[in-house]
Protein backbone atom coordinates (compact mmCIF):
# COMPACT_ATOMS: atom_id res chain seq x y z
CA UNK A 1 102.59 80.51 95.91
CA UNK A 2 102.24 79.51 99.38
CA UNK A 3 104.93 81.33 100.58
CA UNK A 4 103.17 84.76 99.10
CA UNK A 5 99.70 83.96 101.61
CA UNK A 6 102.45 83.83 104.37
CA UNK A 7 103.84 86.82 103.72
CA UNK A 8 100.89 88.79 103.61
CA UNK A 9 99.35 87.79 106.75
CA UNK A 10 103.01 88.49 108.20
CA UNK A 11 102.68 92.22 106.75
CA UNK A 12 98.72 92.44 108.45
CA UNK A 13 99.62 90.90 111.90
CA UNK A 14 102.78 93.43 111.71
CA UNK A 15 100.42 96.05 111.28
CA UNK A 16 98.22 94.91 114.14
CA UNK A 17 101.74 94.67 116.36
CA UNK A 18 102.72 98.15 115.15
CA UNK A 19 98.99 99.63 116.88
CA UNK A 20 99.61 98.53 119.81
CA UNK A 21 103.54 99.22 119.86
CA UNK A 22 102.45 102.51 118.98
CA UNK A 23 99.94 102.52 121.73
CA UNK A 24 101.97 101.36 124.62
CA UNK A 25 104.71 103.61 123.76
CA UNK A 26 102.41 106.35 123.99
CA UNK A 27 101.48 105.87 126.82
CA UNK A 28 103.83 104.05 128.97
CA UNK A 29 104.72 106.95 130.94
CA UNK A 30 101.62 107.77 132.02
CA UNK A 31 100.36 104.45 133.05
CA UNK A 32 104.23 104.22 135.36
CA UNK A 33 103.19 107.78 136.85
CA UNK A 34 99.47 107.04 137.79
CA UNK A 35 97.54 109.40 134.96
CA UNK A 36 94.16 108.56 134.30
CA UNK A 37 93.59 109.13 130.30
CA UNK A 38 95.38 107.41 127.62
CA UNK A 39 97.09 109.39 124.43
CA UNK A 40 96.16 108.15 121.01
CA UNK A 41 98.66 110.34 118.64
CA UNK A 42 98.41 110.60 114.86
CA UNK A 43 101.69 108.05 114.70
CA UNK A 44 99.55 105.11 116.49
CA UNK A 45 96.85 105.26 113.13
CA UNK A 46 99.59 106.57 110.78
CA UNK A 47 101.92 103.82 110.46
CA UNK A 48 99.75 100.38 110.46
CA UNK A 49 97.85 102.03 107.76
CA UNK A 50 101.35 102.34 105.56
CA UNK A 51 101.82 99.03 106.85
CA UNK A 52 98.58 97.72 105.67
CA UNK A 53 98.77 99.59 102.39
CA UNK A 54 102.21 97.73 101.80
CA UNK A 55 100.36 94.52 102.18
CA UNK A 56 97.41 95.46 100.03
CA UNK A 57 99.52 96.57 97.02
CA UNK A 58 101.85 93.41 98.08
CA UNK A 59 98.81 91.28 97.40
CA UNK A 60 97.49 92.78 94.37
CA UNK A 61 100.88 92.38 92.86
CA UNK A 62 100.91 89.00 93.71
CA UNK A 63 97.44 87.94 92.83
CA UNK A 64 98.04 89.92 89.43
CA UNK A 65 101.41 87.79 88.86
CA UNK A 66 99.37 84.40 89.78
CA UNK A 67 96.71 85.59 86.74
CA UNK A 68 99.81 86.64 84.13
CA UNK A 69 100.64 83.07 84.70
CA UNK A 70 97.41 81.57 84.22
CA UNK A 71 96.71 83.21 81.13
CA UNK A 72 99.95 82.59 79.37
């Protein structure tokens, strides 16, 4: 049960890590050359929302497991 909680908050913090991943990848070569604006791409919102979603339907299943067993 615990081990669930953990999991999710793994899945949100990855999500967190992928934005800024994203992010500095994105920009990385600009900030080496001297440029003065920052690129925010579609790929830098894109995939910590799949990674969020993942962890959203991860906890439904798992809260929906936790009440199959309670009402058994």
């Amino acid at each position: 049960m615990y081990i669930a909680t953990i999991y999710i908050a793994l899945l949100r913090w990855t999500a967190l890590v992928t934005v800024l991943a994203t992010f500095v990848h994105s920009n990385y070569e600009d900030v080496i050359q001297g440029a003065h604006c920052s690129v925010l791409d579609g790929n830098t919102i894109f995939f910590p929302l799949v990674v969020l979603l993942f962890a959203g339907l991860y906890k439904m299943a798992y809260l929906t497991a936790k009440d199959s067993r309670l009402a058994i």
